[in-house]
N, C-alpha and C. Protein backbone atom coordinates (compact mmCIF):
# COMPACT_ATOMS: atom_id res chain seq x y z
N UNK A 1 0.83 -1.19 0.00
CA UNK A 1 0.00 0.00 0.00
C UNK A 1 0.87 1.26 0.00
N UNK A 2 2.21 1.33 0.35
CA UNK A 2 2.91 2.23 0.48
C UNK A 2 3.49 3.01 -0.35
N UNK A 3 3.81 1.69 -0.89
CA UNK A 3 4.71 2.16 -2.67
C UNK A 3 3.33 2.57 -3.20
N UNK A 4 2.39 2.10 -3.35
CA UNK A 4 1.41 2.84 -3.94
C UNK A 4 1.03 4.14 -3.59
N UNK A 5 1.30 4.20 -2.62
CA UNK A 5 0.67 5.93 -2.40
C UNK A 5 1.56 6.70 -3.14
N UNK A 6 3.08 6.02 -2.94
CA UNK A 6 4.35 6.64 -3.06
C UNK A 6 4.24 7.04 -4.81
N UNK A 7 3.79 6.26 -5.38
CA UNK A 7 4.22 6.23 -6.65
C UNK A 7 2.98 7.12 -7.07
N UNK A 8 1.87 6.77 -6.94
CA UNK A 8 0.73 8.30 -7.36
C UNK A 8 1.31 9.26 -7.39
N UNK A 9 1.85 9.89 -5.76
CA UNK A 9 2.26 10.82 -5.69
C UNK A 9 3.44 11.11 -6.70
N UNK A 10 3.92 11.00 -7.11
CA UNK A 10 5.49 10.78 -7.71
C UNK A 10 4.96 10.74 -9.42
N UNK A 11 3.96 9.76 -9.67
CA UNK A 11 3.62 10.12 -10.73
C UNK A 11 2.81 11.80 -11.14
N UNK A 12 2.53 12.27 -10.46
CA UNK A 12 2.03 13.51 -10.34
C UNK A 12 3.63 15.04 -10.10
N UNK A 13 3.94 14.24 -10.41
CA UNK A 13 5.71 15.13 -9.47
C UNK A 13 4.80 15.88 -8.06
N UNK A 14 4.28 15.41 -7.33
CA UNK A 14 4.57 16.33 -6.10
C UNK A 14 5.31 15.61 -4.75
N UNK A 15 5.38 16.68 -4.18
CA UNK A 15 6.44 16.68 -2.97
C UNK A 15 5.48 16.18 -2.66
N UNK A 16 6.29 15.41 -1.09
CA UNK A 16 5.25 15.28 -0.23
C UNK A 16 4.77 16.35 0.96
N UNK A 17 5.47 17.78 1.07
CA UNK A 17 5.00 18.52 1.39
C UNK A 17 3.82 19.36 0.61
N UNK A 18 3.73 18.69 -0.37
CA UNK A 18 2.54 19.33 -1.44
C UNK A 18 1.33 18.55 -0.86
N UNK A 19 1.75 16.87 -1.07
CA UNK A 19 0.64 15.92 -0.74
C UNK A 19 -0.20 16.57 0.83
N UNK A 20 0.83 17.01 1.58
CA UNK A 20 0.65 17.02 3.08
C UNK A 20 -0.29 17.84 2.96
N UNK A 21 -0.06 19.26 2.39
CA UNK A 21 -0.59 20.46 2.61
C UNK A 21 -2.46 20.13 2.47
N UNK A 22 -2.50 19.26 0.63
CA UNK A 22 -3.74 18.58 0.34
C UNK A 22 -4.33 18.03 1.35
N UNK A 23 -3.75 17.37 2.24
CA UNK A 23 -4.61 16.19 3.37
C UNK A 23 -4.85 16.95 4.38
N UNK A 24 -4.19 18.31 4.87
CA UNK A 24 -3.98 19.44 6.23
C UNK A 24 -3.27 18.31 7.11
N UNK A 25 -1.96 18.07 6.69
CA UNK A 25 -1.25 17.19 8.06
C UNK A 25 0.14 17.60 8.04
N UNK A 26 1.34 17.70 8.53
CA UNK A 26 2.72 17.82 8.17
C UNK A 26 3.20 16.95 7.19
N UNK A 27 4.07 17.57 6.53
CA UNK A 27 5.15 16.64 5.62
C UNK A 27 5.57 15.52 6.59
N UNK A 28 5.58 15.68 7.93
CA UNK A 28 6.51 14.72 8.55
C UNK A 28 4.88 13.41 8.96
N UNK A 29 3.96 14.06 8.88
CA UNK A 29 3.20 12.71 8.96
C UNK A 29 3.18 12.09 7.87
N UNK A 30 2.65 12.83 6.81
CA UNK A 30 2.61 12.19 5.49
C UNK A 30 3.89 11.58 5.37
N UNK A 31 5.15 11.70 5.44
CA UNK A 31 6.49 10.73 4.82
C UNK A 31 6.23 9.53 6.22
N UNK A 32 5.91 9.38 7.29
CA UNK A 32 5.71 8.98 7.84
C UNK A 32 4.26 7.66 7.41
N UNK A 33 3.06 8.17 6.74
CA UNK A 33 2.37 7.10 5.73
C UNK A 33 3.00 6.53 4.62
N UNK A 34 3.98 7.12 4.09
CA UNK A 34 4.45 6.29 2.81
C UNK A 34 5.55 5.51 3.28
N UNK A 35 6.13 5.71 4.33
CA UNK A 35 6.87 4.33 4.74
C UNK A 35 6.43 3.57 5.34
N UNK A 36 5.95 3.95 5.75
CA UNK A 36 4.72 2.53 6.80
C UNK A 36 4.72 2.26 8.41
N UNK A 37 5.24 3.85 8.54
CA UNK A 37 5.86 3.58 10.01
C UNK A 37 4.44 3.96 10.51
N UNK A 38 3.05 4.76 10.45
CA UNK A 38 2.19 4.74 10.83
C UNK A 38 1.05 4.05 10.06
N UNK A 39 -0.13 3.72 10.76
CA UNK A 39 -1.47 3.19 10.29
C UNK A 39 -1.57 4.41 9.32
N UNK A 40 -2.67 4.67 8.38
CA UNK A 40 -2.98 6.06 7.44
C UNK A 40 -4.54 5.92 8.20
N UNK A 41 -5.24 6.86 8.57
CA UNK A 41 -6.58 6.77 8.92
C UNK A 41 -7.15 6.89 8.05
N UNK A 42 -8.50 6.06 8.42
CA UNK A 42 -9.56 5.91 7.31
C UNK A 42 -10.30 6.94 6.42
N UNK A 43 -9.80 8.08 6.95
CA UNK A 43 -10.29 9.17 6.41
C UNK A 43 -9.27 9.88 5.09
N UNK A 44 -8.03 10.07 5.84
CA UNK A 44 -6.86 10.02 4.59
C UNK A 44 -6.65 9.29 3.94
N UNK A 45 -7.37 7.70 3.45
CA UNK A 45 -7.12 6.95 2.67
C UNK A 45 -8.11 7.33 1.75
N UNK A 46 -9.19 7.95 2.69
CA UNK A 46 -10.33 8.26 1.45
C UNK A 46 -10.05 9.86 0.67
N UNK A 47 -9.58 10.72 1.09
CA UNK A 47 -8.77 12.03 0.61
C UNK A 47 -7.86 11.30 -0.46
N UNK A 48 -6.77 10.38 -0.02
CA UNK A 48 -5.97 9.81 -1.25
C UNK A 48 -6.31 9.09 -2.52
N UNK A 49 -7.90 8.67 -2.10
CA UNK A 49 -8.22 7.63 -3.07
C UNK A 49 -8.80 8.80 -3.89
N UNK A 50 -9.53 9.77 -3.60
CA UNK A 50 -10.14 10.80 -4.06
C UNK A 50 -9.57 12.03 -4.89
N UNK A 51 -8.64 11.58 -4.39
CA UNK A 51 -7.14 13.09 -4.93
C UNK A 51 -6.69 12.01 -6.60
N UNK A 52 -6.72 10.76 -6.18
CA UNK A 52 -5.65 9.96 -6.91
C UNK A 52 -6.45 9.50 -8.10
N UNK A 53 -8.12 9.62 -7.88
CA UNK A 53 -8.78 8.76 -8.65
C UNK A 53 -8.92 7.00 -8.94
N UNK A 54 -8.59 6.59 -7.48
CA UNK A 54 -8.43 5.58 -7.60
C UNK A 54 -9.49 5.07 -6.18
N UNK A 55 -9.64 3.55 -6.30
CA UNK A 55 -10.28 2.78 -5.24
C UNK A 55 -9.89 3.07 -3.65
N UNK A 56 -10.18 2.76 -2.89
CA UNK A 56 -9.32 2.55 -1.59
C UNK A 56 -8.38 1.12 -1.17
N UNK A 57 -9.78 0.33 -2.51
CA UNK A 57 -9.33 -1.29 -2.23
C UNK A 57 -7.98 -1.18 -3.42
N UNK A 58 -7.82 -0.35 -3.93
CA UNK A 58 -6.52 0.20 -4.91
C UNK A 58 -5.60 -0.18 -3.95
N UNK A 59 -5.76 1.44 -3.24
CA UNK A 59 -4.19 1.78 -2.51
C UNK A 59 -4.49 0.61 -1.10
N UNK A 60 -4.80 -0.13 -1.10
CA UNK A 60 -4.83 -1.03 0.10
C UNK A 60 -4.47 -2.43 -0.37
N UNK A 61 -4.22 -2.33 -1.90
CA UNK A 61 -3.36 -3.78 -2.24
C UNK A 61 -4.58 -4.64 -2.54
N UNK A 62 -6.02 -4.65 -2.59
CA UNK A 62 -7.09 -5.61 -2.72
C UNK A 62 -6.93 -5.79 -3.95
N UNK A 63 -6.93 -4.86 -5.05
CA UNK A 63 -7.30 -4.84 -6.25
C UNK A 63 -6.07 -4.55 -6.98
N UNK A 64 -5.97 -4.89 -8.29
CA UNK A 64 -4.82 -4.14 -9.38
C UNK A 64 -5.19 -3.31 -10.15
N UNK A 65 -6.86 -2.76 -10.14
CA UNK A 65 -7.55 -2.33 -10.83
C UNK A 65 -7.56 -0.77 -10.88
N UNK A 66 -6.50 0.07 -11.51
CA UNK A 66 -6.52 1.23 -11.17
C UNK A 66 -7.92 2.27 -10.71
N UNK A 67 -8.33 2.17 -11.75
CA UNK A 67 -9.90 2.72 -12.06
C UNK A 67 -10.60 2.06 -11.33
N UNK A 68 -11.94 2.91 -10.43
CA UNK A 68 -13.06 2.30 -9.77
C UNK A 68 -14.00 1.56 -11.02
């Protein structure tokens, strides 16, 4: 799920102080979700899935299916 967030973001070129600003959290939480050192709450997964255009069951590894 990580590399996935990682790579959206990245495919988009933004920082992750860009991503952060989008979600209202610090750069240091957000780099903190893309390595996996914290849970992501259920609410920022749905901001990411929403930003990214993608599933939640996407960025959570269920599916390979980019598109809902």
């Amino acid at each position: 799920m990580y590399q996935r967030i990682r790579d959206l973001r990245e495919d988009k070129n933004m920082t992750q102080t860009q991503m952060s600003e989008i979600l209202n959290c610090s750069q240091r939480i957000y780099s903190n979700y893309e390595c996996g050192d914290v849970d992501i709450p259920t609410n920022i997964l749905i901001k990411l899935a929403d930003f990214h255009g993608v599933s939640v069951d996407y960025l959570l590894g269920r599916t390979n299916k980019i598109h809902e």
